[in-house]
PDB file of N, CA and C in Angstrom:
ATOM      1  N   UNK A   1     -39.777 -60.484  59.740  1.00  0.00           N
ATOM      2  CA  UNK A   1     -38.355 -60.207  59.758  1.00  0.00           C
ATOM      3  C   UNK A   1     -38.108 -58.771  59.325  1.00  0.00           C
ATOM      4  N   UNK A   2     -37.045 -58.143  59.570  1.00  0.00           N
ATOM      5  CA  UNK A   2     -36.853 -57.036  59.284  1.00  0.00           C
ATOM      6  C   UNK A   2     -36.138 -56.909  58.316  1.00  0.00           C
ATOM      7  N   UNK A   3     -36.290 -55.859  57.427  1.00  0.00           N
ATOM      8  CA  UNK A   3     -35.759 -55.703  55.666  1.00  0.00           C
ATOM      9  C   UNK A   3     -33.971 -54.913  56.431  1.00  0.00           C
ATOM     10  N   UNK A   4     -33.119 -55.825  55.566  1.00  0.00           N
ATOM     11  CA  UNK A   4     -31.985 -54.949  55.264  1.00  0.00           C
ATOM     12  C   UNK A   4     -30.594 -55.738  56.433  1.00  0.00           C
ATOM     13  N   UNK A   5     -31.293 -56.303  57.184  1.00  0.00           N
ATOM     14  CA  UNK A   5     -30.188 -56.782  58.094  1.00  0.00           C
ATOM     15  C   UNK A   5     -29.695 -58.395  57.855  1.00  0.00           C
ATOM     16  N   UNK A   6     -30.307 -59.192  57.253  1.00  0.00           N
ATOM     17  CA  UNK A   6     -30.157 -60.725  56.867  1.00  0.00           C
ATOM     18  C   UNK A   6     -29.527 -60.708  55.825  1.00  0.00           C
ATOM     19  N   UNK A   7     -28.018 -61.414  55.872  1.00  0.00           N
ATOM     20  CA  UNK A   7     -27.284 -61.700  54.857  1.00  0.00           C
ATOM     21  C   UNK A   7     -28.021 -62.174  53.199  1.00  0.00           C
ATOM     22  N   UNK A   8     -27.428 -62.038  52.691  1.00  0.00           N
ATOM     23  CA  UNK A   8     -27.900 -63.065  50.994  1.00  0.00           C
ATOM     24  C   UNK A   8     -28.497 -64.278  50.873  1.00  0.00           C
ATOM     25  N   UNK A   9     -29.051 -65.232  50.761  1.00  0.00           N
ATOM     26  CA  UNK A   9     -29.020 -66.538  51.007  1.00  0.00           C
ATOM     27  C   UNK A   9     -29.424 -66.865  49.445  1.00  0.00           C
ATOM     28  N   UNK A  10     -28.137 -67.262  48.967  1.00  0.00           N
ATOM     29  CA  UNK A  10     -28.010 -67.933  47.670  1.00  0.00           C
ATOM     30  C   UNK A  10     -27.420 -69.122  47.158  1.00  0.00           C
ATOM     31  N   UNK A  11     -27.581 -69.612  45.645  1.00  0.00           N
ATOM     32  CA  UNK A  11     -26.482 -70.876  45.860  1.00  0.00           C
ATOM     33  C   UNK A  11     -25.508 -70.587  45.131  1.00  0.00           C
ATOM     34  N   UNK A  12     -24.291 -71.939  45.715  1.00  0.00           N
ATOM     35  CA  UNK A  12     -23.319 -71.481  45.513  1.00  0.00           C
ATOM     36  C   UNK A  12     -23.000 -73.362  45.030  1.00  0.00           C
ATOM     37  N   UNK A  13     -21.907 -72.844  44.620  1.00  0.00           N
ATOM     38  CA  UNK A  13     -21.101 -74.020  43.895  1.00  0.00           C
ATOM     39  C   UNK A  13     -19.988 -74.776  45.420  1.00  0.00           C
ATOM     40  N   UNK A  14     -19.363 -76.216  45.521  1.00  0.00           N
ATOM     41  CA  UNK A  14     -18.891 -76.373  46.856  1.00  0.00           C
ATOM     42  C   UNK A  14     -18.064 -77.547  45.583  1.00  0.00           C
ATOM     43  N   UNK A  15     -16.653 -77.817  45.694  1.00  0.00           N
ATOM     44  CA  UNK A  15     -15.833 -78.590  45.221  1.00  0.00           C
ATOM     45  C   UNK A  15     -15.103 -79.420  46.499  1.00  0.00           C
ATOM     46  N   UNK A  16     -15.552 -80.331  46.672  1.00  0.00           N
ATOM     47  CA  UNK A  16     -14.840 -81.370  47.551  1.00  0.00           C
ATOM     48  C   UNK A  16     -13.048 -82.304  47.293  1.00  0.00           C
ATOM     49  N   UNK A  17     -12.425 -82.456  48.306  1.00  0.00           N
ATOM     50  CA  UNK A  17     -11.228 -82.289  47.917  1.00  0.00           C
ATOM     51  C   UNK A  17     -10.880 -83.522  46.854  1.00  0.00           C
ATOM     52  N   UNK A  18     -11.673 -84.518  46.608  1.00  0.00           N
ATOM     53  CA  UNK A  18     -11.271 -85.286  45.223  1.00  0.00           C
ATOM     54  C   UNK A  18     -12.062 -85.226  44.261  1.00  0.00           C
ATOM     55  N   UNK A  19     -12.269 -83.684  44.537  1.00  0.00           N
ATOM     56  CA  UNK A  19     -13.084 -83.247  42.948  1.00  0.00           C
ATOM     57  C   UNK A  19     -14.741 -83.121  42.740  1.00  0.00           C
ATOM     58  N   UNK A  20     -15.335 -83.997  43.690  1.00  0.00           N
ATOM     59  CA  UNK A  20     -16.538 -84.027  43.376  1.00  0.00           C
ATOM     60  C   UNK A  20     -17.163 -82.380  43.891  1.00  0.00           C
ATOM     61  N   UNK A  21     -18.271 -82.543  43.402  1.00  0.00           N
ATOM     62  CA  UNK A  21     -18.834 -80.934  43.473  1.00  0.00           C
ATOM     63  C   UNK A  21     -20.723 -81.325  43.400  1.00  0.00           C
ATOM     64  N   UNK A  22     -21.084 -80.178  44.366  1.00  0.00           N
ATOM     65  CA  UNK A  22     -22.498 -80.066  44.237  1.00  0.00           C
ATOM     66  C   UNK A  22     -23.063 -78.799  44.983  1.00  0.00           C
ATOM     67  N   UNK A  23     -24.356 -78.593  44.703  1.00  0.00           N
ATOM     68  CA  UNK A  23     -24.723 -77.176  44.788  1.00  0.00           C
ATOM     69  C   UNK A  23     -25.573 -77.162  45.770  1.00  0.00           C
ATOM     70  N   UNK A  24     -25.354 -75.947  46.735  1.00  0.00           N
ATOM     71  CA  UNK A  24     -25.960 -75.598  48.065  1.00  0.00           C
ATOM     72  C   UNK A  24     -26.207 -74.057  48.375  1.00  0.00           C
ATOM     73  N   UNK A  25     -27.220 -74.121  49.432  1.00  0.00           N
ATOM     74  CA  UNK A  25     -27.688 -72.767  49.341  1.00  0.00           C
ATOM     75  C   UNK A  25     -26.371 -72.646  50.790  1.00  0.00           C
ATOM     76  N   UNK A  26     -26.051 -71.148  50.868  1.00  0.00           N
ATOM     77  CA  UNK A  26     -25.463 -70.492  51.700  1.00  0.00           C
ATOM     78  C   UNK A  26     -25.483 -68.683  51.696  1.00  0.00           C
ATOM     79  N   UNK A  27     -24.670 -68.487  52.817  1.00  0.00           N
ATOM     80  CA  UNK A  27     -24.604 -67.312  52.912  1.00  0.00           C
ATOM     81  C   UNK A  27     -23.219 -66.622  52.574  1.00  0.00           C
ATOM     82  N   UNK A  28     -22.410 -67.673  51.939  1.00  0.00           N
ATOM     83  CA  UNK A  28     -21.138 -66.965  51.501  1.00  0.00           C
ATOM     84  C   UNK A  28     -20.619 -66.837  50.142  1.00  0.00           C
ATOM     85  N   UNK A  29     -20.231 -65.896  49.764  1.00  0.00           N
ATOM     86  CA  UNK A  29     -19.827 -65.415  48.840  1.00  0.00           C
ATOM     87  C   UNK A  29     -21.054 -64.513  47.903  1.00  0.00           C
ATOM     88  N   UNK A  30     -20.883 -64.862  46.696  1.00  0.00           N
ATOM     89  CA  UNK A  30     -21.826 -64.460  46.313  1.00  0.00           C
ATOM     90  C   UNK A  30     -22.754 -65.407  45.120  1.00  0.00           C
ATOM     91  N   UNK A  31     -23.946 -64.784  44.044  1.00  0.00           N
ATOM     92  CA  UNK A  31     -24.174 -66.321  43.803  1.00  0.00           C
ATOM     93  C   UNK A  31     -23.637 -66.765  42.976  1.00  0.00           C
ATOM     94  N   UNK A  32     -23.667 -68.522  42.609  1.00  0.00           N
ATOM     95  CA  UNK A  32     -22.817 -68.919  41.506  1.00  0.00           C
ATOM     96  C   UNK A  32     -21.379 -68.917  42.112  1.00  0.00           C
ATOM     97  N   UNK A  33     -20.874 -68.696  43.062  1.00  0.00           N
ATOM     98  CA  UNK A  33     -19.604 -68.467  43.878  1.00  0.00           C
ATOM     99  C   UNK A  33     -18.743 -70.234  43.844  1.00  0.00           C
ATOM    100  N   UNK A  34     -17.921 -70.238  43.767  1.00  0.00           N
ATOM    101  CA  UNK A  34     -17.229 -71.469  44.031  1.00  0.00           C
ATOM    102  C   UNK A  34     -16.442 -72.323  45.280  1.00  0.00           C
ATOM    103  N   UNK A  35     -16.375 -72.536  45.922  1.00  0.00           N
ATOM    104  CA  UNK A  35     -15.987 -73.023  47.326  1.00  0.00           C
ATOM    105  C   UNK A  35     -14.915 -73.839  47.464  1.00  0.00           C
ATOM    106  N   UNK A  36     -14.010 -74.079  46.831  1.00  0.00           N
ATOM    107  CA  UNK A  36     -13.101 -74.953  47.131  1.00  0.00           C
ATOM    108  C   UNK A  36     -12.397 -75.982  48.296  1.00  0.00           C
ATOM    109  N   UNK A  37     -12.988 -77.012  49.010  1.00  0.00           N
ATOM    110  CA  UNK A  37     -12.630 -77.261  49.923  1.00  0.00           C
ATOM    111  C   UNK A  37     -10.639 -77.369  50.219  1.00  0.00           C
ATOM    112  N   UNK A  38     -10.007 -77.314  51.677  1.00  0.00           N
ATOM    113  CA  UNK A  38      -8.658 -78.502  51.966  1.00  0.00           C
ATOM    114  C   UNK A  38      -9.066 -79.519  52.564  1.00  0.00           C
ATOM    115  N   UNK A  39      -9.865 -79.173  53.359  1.00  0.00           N
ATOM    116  CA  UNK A  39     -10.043 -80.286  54.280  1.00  0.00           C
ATOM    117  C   UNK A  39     -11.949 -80.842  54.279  1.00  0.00           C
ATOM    118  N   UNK A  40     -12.379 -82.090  54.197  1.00  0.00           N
ATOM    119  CA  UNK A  40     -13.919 -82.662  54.124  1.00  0.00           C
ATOM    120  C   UNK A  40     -13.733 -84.100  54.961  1.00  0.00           C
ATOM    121  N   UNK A  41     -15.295 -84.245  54.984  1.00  0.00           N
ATOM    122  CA  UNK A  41     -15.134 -85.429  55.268  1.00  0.00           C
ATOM    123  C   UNK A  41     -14.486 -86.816  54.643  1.00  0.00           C
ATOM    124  N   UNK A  42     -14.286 -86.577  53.730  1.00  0.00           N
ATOM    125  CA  UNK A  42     -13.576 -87.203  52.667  1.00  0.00           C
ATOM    126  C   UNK A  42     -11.837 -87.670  53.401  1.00  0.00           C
ATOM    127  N   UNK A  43     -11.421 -86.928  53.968  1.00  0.00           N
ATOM    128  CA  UNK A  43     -10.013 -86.337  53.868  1.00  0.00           C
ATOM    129  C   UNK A  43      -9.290 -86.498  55.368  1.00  0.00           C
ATOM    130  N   UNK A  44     -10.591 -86.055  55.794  1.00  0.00           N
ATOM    131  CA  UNK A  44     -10.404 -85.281  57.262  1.00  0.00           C
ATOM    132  C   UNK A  44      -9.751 -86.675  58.152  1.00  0.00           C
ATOM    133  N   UNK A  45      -8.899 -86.933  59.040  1.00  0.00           N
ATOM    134  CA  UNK A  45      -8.479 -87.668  59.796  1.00  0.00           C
ATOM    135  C   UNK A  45      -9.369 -88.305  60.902  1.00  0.00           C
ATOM    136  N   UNK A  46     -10.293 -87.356  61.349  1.00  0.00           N
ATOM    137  CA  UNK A  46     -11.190 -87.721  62.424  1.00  0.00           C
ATOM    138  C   UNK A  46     -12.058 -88.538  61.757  1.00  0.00           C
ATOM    139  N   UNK A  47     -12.217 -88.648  60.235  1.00  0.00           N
ATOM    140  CA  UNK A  47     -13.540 -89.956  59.825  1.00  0.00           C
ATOM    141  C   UNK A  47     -12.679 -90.886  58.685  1.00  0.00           C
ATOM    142  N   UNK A  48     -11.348 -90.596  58.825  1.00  0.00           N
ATOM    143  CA  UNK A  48     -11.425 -91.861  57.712  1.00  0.00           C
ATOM    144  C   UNK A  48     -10.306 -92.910  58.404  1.00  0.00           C
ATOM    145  N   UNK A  49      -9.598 -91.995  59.795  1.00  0.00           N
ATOM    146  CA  UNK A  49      -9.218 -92.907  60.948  1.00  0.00           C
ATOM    147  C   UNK A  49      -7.471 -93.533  60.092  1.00  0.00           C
ATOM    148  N   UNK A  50      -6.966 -92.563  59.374  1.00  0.00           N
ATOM    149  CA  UNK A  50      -5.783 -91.850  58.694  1.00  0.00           C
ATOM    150  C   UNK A  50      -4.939 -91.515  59.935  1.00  0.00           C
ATOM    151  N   UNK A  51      -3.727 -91.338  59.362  1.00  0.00           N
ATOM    152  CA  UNK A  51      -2.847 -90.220  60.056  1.00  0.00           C
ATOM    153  C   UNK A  51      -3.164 -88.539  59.379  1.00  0.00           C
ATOM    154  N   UNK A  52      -2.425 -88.053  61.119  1.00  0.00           N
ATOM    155  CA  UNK A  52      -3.047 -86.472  60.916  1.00  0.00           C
ATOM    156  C   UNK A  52      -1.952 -85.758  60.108  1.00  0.00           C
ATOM    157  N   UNK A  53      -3.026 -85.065  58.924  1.00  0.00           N
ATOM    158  CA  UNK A  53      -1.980 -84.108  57.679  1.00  0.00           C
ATOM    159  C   UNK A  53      -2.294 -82.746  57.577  1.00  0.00           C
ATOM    160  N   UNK A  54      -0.890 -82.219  57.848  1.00  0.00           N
ATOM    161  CA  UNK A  54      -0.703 -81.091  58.424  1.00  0.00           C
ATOM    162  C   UNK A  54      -1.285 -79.997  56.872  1.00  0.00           C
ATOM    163  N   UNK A  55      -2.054 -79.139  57.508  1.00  0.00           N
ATOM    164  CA  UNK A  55      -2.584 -78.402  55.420  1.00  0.00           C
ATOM    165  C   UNK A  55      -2.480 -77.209  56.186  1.00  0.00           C
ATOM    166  N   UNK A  56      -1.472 -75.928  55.312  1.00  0.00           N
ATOM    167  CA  UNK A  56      -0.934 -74.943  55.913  1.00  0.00           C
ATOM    168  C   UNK A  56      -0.908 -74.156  54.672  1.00  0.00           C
ATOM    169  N   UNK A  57      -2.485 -73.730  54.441  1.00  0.00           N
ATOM    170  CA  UNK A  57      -2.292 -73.211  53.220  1.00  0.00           C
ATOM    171  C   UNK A  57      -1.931 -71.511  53.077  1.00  0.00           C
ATOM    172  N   UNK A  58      -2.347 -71.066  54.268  1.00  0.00           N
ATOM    173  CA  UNK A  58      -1.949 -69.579  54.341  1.00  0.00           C
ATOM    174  C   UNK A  58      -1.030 -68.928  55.045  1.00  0.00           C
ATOM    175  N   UNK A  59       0.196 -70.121  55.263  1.00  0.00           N
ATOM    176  CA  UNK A  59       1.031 -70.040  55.678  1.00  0.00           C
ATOM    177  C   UNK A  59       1.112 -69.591  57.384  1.00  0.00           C
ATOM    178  N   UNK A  60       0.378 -70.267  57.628  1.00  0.00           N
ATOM    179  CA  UNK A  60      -0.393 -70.038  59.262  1.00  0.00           C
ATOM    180  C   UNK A  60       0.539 -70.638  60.255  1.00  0.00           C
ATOM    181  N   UNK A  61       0.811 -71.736  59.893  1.00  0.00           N
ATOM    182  CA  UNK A  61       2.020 -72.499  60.578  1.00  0.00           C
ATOM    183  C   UNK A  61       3.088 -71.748  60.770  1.00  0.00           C
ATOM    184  N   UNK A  62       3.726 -71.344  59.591  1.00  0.00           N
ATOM    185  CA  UNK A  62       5.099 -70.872  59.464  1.00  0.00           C
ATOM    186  C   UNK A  62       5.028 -69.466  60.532  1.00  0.00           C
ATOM    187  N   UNK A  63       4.121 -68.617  60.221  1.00  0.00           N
ATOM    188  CA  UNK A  63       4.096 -67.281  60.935  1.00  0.00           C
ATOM    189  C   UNK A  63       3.993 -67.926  62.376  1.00  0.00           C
ATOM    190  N   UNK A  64       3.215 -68.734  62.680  1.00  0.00           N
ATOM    191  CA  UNK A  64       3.210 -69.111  64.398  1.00  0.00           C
ATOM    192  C   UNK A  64       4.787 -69.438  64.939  1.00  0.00           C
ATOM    193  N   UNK A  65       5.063 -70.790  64.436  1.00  0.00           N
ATOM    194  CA  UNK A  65       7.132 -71.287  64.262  1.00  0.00           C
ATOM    195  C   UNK A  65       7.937 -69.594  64.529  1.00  0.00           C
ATOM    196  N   UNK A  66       7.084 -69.189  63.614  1.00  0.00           N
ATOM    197  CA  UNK A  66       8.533 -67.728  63.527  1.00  0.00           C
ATOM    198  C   UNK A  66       8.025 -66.845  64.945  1.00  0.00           C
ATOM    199  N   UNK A  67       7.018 -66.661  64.986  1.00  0.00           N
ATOM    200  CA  UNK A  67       6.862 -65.698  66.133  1.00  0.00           C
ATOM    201  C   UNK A  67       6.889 -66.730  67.536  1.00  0.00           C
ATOM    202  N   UNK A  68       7.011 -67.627  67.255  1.00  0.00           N
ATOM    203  CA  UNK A  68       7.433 -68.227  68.722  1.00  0.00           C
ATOM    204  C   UNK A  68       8.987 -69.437  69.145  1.00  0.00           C
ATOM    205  N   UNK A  69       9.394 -68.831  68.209  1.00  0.00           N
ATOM    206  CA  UNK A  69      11.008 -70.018  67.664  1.00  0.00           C
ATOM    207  C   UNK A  69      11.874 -69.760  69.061  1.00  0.00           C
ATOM    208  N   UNK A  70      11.437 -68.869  69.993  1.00  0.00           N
ATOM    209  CA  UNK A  70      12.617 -68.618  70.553  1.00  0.00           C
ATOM    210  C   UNK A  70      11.723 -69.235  71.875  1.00  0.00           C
ATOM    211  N   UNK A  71      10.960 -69.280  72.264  1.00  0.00           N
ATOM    212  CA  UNK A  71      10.146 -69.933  73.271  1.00  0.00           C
ATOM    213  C   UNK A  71      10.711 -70.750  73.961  1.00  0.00           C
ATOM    214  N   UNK A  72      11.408 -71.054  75.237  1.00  0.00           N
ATOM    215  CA  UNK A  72      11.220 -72.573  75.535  1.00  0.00           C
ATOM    216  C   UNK A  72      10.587 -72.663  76.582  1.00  0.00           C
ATOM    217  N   UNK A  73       9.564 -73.694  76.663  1.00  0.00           N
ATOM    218  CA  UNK A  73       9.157 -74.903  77.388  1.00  0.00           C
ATOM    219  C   UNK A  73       9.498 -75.639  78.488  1.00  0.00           C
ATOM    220  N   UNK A  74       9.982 -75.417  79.704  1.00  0.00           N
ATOM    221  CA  UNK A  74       9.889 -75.911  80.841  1.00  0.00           C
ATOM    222  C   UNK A  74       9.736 -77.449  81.289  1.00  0.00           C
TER     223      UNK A  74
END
């Protein structure tokens, strides 16, 4: 392999959304880093066969609504 181009590969801390937590190697952040999940398998609609919940944490939704409020649909 060649020196200098391959990310970090360290571990990191991963918090699942009802709290539980365990430690994995990755390439993000840095080490000892914390991960906070919104959405897991835990949670997620596609495996626990739930209704779908809308998680709009960076306000991603709202900016889409606003830049397209005037739109209509055919």
């Amino acid at each position: 392999m060649k020196k200098g181009i391959h990310p970090e590969y360290h571990e990191i801390n991963v918090v699942m959304t009802d709290g539980t937590a365990f430690k994995t190697k990755s390439t993000w952040g840095k080490e000892g880093d914390t991960l906070t999940l919104d959405i897991d398998a835990k949670s997620h609609p596609a495996w626990t066969g739930g209704q779908q919940k809308l998680v709009d944490t960076g306000g991603q939704v709202a900016k889409f609504n606003k830049r397209f409020e005037g739109l209509k649909i055919k």
